[in-house]
Protein backbone atom coordinates (compact mmCIF):
# COMPACT_ATOMS: atom_id res chain seq x y z
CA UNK A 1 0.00 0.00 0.00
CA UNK A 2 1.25 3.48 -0.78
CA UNK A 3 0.43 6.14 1.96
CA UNK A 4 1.81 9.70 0.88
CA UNK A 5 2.60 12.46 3.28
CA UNK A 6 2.43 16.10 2.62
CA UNK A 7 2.70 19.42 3.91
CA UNK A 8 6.93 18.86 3.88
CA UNK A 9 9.46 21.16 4.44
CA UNK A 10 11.44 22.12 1.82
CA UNK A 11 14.64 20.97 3.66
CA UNK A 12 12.90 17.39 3.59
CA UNK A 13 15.48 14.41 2.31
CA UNK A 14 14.62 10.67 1.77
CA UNK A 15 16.77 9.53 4.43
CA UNK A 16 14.91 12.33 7.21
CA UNK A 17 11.60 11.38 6.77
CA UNK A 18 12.52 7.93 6.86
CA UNK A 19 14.07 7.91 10.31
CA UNK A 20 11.52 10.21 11.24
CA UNK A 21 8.70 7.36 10.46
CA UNK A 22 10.80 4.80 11.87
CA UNK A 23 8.93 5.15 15.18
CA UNK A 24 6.05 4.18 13.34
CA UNK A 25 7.30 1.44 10.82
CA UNK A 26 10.04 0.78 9.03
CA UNK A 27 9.49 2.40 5.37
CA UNK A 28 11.08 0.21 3.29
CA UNK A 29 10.52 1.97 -0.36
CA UNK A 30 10.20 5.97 0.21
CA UNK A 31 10.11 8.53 -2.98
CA UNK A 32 10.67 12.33 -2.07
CA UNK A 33 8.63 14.14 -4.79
CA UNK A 34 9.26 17.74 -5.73
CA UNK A 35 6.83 18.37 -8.41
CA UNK A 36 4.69 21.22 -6.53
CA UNK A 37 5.20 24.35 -4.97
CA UNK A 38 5.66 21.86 -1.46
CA UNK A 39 7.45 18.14 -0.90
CA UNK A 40 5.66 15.07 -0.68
CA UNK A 41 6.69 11.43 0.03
CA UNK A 42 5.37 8.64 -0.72
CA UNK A 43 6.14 4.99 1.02
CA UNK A 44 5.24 1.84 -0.25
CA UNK A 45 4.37 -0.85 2.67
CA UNK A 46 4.18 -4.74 2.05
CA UNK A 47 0.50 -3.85 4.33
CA UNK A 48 -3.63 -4.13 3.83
CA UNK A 49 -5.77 -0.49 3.32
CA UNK A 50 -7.08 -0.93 6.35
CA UNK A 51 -3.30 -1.02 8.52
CA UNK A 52 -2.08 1.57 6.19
CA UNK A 53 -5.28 3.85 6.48
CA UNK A 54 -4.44 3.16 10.57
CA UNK A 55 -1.03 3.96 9.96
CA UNK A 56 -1.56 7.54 8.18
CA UNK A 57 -3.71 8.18 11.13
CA UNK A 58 -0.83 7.74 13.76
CA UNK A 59 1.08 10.12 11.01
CA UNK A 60 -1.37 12.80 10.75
CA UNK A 61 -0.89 15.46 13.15
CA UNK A 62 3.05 14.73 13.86
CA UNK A 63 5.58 17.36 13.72
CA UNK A 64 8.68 17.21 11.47
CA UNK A 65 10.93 19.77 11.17
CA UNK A 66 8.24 22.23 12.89
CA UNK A 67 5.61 21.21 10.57
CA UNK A 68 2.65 19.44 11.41
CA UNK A 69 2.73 16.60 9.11
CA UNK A 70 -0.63 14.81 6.85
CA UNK A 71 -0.79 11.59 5.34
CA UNK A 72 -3.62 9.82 3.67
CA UNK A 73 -4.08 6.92 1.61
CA UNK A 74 -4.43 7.31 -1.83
CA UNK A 75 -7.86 6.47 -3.49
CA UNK A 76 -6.31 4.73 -6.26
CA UNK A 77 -3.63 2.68 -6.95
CA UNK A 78 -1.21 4.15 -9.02
């Protein structure tokens, strides 16, 4: 399952977000995506909807880098 995570600073690297979400699980594919005007990331996790969906929920809310991080599961599968 793919759960992306927004509202990045612009300082954000692949390696920082994934020790920062190491608390929660061990990311074990993570894509830093610059395409906007603000980083995303996007992890892929061997995982159902329904732990991922729990997952972005324990994400939502958390600070990183004094930003207060969200994280959602994507509709569709890309």
């Amino acid at each position: 399952m793919r759960i992306v995570i927004g509202n990045l600073p612009d300082t954000v690297t692949e390696e920082g977000i994934r020790e920062a979400l190491s608390e929660f699980a061990p990311a074990e594919k993570v894509k830093l995506l610059k395409e906007s005007d603000t980083p995303s990331v996007v992890i892929d996790m061997e995982m159902t909807r329904a732990g991922a969906e729990a997952l972005a929920k324990r994400i939502q809310g958390k600070r990183y880098e004094g930003k207060e991080l969200r994280a959602w599961v994507p509709t569709m599968d890309w």
